[in-house]
N, C-alpha and C. Protein backbone atom coordinates (compact mmCIF):
# COMPACT_ATOMS: atom_id res chain seq x y z
N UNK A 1 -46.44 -63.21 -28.78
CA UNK A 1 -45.52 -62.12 -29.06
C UNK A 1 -45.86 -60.89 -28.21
N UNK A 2 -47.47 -60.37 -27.94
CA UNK A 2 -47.38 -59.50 -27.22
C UNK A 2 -47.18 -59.82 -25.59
N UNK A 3 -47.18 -60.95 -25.50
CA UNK A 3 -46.39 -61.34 -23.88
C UNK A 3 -45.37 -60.84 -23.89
N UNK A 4 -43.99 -61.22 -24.81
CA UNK A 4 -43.01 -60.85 -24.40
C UNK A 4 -42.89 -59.52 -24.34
N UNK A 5 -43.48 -58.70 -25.24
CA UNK A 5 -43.24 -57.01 -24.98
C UNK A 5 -43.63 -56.96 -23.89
N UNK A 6 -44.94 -57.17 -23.45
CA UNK A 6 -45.34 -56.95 -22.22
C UNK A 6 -44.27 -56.81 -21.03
N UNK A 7 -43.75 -58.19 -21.33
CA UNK A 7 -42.58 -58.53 -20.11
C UNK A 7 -41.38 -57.74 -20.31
N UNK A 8 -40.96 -57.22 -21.15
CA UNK A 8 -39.43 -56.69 -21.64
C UNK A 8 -40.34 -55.24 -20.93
N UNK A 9 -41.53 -54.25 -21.72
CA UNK A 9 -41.86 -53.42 -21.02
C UNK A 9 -41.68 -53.42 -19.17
N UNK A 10 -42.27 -54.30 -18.92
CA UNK A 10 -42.54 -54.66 -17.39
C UNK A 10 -41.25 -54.78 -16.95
N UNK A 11 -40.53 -55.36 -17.42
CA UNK A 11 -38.71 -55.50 -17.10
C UNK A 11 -38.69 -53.87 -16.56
N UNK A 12 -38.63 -53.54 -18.21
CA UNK A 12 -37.42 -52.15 -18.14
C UNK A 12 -37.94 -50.71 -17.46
N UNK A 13 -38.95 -51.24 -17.06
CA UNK A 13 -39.29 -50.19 -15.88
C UNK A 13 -39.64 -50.09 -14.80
N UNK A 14 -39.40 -51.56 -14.54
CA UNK A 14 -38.84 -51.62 -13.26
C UNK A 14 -37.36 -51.43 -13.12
N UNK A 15 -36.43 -51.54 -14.47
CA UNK A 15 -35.06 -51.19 -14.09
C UNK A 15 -34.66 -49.72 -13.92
N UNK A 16 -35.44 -49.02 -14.73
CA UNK A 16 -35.93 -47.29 -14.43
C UNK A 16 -36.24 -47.01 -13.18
N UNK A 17 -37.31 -47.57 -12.70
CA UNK A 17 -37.73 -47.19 -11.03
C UNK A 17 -35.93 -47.45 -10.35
N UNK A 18 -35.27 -48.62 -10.20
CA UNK A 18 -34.42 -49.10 -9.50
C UNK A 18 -33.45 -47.84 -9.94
N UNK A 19 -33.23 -47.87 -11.06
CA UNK A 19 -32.03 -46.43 -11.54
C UNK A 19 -32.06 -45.47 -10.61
N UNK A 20 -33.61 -44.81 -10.72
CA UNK A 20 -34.16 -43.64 -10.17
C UNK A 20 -33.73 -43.33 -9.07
N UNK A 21 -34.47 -44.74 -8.24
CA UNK A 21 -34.53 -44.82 -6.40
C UNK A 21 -32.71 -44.84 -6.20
N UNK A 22 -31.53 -45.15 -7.10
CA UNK A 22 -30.35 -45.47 -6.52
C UNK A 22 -29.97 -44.19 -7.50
N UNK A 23 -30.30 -43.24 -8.19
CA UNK A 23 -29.98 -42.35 -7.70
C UNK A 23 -30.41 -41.18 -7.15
N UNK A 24 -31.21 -41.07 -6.52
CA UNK A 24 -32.08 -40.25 -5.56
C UNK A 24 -31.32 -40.66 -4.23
N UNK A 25 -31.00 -41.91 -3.86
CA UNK A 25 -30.20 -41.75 -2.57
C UNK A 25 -29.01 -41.60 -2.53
N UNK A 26 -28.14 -41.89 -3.65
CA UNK A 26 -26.67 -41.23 -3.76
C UNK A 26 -26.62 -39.66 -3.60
N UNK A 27 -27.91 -38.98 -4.01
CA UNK A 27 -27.61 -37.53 -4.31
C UNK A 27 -28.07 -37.22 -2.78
N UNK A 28 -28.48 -37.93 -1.81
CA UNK A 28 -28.57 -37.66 -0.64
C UNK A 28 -27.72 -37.61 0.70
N UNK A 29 -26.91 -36.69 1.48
CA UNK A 29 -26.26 -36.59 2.33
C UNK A 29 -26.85 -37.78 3.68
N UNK A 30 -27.28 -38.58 4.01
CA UNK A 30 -27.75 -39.31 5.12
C UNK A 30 -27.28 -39.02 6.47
N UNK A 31 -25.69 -38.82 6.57
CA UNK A 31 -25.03 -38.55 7.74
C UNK A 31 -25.10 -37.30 8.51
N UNK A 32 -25.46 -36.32 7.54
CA UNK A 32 -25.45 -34.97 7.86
C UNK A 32 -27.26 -34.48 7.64
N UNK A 33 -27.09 -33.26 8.36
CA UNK A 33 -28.76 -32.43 8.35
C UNK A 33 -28.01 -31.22 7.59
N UNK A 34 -28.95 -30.35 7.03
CA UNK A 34 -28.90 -29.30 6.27
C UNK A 34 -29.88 -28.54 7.35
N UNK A 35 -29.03 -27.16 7.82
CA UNK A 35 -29.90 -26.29 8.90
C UNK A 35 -29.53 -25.19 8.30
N UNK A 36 -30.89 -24.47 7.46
CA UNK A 36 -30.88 -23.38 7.31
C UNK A 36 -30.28 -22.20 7.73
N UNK A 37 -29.34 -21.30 7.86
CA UNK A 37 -29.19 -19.77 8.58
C UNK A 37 -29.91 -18.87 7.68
N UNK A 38 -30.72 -18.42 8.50
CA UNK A 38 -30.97 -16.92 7.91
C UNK A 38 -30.00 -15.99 7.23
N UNK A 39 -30.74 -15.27 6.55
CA UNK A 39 -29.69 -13.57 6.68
C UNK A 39 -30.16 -12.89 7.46
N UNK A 40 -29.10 -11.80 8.12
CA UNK A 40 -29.75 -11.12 9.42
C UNK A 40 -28.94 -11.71 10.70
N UNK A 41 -28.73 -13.13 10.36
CA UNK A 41 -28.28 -14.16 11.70
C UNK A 41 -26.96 -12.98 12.11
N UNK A 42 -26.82 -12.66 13.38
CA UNK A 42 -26.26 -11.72 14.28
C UNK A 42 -25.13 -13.04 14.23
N UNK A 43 -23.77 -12.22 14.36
CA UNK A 43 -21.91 -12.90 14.17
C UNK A 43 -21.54 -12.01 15.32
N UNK A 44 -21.16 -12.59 16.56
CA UNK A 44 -20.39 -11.47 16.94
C UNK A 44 -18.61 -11.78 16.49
N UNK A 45 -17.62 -11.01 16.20
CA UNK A 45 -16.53 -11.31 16.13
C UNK A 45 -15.49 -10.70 16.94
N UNK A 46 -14.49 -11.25 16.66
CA UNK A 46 -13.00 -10.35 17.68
C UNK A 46 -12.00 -10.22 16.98
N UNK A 47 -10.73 -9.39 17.18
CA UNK A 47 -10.29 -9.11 16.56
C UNK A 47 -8.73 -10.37 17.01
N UNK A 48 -8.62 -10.98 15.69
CA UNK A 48 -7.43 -12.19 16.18
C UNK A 48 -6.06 -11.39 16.65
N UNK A 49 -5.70 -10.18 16.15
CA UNK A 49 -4.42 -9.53 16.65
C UNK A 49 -4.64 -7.98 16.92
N UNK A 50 -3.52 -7.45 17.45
CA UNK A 50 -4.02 -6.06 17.51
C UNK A 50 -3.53 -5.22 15.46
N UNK A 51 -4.37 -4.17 15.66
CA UNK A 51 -3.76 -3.54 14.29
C UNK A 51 -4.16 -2.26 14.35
N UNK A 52 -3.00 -1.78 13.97
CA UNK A 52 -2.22 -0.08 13.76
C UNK A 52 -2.08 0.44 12.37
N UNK A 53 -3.16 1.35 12.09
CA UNK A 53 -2.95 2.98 11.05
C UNK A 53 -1.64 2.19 10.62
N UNK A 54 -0.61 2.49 11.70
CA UNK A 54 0.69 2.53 10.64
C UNK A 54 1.52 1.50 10.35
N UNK A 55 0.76 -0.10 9.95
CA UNK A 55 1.31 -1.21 9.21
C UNK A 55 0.60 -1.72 8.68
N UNK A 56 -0.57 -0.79 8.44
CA UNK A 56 -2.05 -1.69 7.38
C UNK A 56 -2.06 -0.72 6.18
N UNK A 57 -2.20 -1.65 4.85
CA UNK A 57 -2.74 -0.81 3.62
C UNK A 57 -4.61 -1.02 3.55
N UNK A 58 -5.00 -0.26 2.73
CA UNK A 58 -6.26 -0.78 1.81
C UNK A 58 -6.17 -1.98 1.15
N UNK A 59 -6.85 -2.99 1.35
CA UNK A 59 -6.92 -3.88 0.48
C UNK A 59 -6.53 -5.42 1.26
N UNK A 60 -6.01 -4.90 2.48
CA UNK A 60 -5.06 -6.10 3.21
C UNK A 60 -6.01 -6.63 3.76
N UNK A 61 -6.12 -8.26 3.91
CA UNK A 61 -7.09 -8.72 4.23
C UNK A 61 -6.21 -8.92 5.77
N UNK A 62 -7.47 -9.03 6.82
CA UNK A 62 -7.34 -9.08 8.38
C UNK A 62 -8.26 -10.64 8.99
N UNK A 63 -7.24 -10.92 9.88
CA UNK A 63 -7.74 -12.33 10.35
C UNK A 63 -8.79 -11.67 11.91
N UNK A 64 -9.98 -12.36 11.70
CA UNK A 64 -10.54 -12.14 13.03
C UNK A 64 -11.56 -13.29 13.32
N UNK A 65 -12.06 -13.93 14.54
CA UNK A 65 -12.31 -15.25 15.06
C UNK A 65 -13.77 -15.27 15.56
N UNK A 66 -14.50 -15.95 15.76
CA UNK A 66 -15.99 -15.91 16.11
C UNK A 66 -15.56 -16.02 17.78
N UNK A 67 -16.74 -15.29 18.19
CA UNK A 67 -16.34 -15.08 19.73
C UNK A 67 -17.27 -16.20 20.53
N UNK A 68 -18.73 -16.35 20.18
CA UNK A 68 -19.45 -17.28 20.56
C UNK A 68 -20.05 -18.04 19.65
N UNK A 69 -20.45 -19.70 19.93
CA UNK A 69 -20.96 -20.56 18.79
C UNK A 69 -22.80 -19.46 18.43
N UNK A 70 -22.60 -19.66 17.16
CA UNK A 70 -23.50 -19.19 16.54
C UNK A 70 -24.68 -20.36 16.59
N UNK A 71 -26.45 -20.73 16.91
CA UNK A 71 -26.66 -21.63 16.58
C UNK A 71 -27.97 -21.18 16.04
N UNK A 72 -28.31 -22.42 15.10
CA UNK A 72 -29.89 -22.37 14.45
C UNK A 72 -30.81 -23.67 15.02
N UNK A 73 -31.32 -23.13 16.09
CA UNK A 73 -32.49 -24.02 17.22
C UNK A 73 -31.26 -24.51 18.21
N UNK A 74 -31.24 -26.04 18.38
CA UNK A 74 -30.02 -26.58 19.01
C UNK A 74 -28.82 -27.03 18.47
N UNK A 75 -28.69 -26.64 17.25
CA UNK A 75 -27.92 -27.06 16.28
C UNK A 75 -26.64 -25.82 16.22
N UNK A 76 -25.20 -26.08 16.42
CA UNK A 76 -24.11 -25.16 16.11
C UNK A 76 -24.03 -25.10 14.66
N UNK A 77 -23.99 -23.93 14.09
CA UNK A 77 -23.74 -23.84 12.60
C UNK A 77 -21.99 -22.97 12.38
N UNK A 78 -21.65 -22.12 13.17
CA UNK A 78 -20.61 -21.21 13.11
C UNK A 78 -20.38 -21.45 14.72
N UNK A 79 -18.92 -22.10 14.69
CA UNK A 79 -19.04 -22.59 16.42
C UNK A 79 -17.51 -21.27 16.63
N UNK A 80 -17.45 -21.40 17.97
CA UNK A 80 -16.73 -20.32 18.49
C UNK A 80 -15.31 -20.33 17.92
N UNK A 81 -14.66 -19.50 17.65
CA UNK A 81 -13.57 -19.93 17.92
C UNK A 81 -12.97 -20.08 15.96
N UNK A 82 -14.01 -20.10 15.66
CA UNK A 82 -13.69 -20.28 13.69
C UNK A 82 -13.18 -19.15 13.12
N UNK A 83 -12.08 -19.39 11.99
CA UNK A 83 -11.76 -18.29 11.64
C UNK A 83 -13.07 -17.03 10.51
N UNK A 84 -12.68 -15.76 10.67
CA UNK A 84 -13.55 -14.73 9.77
C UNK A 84 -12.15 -14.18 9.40
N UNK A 85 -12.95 -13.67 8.15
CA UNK A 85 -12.05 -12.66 7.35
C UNK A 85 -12.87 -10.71 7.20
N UNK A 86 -11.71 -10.07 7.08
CA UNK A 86 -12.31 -8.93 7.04
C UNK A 86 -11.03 -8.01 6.13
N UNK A 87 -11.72 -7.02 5.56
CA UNK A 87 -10.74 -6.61 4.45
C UNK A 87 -10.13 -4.96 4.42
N UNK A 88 -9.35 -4.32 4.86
CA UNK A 88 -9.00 -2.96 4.86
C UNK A 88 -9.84 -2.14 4.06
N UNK A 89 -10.41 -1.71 4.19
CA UNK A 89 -11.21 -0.15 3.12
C UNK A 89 -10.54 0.93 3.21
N UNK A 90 -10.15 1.73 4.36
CA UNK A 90 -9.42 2.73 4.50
C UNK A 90 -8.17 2.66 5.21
N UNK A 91 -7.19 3.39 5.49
CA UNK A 91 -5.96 2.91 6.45
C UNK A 91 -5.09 4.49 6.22
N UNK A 92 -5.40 5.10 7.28
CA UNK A 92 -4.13 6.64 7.09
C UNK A 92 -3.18 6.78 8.35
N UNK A 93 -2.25 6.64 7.92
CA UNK A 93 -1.17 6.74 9.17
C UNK A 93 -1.58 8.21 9.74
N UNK A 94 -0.48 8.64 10.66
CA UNK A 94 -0.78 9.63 11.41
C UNK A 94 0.03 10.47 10.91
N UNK A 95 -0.57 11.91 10.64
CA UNK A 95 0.42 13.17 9.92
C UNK A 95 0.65 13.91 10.46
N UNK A 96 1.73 15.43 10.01
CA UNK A 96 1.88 16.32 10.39
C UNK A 96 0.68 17.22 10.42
N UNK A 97 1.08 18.29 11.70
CA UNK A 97 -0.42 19.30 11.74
C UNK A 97 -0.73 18.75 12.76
N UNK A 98 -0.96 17.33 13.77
CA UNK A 98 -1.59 16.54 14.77
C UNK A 98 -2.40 16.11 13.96
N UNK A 99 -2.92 15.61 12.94
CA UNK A 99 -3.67 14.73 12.28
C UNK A 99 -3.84 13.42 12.44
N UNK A 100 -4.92 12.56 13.20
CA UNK A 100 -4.96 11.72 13.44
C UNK A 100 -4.65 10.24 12.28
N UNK A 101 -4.89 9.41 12.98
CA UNK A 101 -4.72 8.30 12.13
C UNK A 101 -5.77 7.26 12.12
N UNK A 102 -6.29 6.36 11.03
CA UNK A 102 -7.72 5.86 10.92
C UNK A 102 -7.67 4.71 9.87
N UNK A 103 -8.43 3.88 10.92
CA UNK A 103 -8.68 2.61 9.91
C UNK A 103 -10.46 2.47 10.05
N UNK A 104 -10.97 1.76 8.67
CA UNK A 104 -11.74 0.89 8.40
C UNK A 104 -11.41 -0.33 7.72
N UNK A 105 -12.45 -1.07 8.79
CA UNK A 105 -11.98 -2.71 8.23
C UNK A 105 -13.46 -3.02 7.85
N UNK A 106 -13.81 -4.11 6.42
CA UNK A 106 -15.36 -4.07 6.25
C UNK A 106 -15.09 -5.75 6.82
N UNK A 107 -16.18 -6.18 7.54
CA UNK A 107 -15.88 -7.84 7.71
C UNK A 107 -16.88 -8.35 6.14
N UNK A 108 -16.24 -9.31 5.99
CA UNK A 108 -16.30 -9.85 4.92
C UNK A 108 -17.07 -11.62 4.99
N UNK A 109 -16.64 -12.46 5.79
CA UNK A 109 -16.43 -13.84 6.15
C UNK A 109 -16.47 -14.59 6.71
N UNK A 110 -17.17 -15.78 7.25
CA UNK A 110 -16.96 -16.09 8.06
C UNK A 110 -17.01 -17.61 7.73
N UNK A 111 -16.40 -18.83 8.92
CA UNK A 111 -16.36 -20.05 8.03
C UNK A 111 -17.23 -20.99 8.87
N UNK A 112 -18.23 -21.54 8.42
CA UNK A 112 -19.44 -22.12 9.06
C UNK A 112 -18.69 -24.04 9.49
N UNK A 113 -19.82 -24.57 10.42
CA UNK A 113 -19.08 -25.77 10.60
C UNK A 113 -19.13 -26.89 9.55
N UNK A 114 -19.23 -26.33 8.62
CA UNK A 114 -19.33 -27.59 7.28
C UNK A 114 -18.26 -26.72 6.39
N UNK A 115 -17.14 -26.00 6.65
CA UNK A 115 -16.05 -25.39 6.02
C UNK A 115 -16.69 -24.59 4.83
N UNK A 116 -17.81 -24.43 4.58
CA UNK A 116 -18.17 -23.26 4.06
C UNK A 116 -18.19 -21.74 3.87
N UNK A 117 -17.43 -20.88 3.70
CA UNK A 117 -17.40 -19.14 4.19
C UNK A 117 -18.90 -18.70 3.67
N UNK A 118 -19.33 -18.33 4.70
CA UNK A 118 -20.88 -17.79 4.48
C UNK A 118 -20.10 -16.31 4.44
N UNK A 119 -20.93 -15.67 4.00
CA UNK A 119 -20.68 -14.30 3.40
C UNK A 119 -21.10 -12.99 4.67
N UNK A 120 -20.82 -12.18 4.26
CA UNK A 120 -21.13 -11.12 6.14
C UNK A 120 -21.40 -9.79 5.42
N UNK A 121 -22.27 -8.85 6.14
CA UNK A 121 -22.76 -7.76 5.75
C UNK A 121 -23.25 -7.36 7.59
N UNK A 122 -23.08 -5.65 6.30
CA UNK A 122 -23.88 -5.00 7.76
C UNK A 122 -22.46 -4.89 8.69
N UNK A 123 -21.12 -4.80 9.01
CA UNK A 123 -20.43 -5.17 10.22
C UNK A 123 -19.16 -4.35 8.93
N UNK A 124 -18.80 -3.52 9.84
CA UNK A 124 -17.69 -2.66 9.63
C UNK A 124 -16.72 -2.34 11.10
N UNK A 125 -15.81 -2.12 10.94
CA UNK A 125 -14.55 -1.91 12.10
C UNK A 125 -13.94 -0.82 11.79
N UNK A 126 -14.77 0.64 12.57
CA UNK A 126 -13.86 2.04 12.31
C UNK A 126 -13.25 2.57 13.94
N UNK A 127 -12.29 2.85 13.58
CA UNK A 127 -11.34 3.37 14.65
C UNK A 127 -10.30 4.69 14.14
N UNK A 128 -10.32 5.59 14.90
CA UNK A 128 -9.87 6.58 14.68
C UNK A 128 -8.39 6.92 15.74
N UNK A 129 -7.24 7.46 15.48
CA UNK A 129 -6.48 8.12 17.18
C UNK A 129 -6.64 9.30 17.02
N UNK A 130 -5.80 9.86 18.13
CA UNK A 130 -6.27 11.05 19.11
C UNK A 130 -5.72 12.07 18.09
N UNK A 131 -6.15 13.17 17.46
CA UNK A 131 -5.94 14.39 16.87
C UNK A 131 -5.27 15.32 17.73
N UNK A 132 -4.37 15.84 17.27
CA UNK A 132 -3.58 16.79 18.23
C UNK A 132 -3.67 18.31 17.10
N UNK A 133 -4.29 17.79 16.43
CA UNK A 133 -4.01 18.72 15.58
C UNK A 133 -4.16 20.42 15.81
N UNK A 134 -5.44 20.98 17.66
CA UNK A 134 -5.57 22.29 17.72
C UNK A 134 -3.82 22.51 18.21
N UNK A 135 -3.59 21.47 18.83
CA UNK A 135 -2.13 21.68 19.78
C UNK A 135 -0.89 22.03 19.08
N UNK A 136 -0.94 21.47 18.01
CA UNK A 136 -0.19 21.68 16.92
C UNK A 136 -0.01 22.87 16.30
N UNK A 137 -1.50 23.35 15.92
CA UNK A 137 -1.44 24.99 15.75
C UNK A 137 -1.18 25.62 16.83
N UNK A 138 -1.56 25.65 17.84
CA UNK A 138 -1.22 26.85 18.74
C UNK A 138 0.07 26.84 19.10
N UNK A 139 0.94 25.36 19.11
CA UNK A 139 2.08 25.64 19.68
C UNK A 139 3.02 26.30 18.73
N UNK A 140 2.65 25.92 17.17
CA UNK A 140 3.07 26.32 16.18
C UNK A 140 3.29 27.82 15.56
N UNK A 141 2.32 28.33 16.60
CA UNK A 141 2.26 30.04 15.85
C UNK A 141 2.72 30.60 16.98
N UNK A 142 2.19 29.86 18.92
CA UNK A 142 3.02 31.11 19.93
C UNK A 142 4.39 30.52 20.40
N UNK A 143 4.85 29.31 20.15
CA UNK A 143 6.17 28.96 20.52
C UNK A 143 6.85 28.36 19.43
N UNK A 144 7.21 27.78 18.60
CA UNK A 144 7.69 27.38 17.34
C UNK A 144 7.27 26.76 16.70
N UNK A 145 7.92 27.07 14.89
CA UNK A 145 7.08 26.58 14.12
C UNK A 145 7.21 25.08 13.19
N UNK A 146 8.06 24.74 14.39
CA UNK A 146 8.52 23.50 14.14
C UNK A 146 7.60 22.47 15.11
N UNK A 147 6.83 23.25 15.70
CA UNK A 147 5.57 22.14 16.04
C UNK A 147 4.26 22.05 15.28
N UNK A 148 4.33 22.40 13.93
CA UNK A 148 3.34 22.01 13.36
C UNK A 148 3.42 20.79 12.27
N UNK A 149 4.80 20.24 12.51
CA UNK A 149 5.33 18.86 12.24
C UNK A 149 5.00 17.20 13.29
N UNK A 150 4.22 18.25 14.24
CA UNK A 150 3.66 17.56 15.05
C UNK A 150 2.80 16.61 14.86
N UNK A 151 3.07 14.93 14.93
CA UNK A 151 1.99 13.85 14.34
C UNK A 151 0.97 13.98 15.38
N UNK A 152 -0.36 13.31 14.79
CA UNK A 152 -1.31 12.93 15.72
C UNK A 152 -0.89 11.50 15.99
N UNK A 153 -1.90 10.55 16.88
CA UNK A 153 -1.65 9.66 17.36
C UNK A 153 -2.59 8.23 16.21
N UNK A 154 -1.34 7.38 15.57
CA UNK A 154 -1.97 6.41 14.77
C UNK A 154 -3.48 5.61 15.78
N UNK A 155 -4.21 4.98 14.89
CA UNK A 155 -5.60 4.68 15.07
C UNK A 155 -4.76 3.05 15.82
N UNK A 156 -4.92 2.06 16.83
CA UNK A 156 -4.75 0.80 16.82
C UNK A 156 -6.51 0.37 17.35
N UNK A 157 -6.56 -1.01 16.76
CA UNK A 157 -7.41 -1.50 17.43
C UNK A 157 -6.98 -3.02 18.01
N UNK A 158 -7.53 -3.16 19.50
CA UNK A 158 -6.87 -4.09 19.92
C UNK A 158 -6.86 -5.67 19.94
N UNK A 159 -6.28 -6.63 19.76
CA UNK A 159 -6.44 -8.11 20.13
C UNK A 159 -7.92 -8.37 20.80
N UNK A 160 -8.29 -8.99 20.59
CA UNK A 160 -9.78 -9.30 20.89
C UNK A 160 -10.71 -8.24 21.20
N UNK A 161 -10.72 -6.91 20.22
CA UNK A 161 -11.90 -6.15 19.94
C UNK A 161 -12.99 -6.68 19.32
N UNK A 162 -14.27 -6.31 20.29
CA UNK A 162 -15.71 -7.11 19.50
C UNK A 162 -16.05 -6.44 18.58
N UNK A 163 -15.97 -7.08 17.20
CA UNK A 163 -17.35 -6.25 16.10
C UNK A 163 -18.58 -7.20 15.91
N UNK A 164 -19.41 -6.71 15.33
CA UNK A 164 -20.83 -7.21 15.24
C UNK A 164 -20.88 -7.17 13.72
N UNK A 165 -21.46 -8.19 13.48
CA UNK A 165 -21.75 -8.74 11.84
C UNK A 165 -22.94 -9.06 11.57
N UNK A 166 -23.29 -9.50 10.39
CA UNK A 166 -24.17 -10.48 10.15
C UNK A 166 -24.44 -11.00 8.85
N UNK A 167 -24.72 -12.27 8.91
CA UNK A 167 -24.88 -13.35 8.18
C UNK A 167 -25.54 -12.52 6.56
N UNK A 168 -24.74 -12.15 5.56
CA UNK A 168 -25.77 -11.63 4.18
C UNK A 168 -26.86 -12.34 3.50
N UNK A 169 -26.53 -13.25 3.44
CA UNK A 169 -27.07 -14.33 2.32
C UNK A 169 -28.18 -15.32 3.27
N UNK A 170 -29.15 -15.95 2.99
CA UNK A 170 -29.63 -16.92 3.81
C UNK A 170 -28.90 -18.60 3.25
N UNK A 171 -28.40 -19.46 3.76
CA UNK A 171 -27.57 -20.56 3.63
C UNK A 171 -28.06 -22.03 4.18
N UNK A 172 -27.45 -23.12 3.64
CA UNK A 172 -27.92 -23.71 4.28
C UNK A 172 -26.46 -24.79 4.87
N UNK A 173 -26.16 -24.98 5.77
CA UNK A 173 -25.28 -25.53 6.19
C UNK A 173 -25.24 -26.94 6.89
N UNK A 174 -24.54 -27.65 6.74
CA UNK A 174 -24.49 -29.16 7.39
C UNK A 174 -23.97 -29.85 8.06
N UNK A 175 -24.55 -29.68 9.34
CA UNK A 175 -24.51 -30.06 10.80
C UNK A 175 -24.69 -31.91 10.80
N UNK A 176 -22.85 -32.31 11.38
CA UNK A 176 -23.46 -33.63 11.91
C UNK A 176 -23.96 -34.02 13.49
């Protein structure tokens, strides 16, 4: 009688080991490597279209594209050419007085080569236009005062403007 426990023991754990080992390699990716990015990892980006003070709100999210493959050793993790996201913070058209016009964009995003959005810090997009605003007064008080209705010039920034980012979070991403 204590044979057979023996053996039923001896069985059923070897059917435990077998469980174990099959699932320890299911929970394993084989095809793919997992390559760390830092935080800190330097993004340069561009800007996918041009954008103008006066058709952007706060809040509007903005499409912009990785300019060069990002890599960790020889490995591409964020390859060129991938979309980023970045999000309006500020946006003032251009006013009376010559008051210029001004955007901030915060980048936000970016999408790594395993379709992941790794997260972005550190990388803001401020642009200001041209203030007219002394011109405005002076023309306003020695020649009429209907030039102090005078706009300044809205803020644009152009189609493939570089901003600089970087990676927030440290990640790990999966390169085949």
């Amino acid at each position: 009688m204590l044979k057979s426990i023996l053996k039923k023991s001896f069985f059923i754990r070897q059917v435990a080991l077998l469980l174990i080992v099959s699932v320890l390699c299911m929970s394993f990716n084989m095809t793919a490597d997992g390559v760390v990015i830092n935080a800190g990892t330097s993004v340069a980006l561009e800007t996918a279209s041009t954008i103008s003070s006066a058709t952007i709100t706060p809040g509007q999210i903005i499409d912009f594209k990785v300019k060069y493959d990002v890599k960790v050793g020889d490995k591409v993790v964020i390859a060129a050419g991938s979309p980023a996201k970045g999000q309006v913070l500020r946006a003032q058209k251009a006013k009376g007085l010559g008051k210029e016009g001004l955007i901030e964009i915060q980048l936000k995003s970016v999408k790594a080569v395993d379709g992941q959005d790794l997260p972005l810090g550190m990388g803001n997009v401020f642009q200001e236009g041209e203030s007219k605003e002394t011109l405005s007064i002076i023309l306003g008080i020695a020649v009429c005062i209907l030039f102090l209705t005078m706009k300044g010039k809205d803020a644009m920034v152009p189609a493939g403007y570089e901003a600089a980012a970087s990676i927030a979070v440290t990640s790990t991403v999966e390169v085949k």
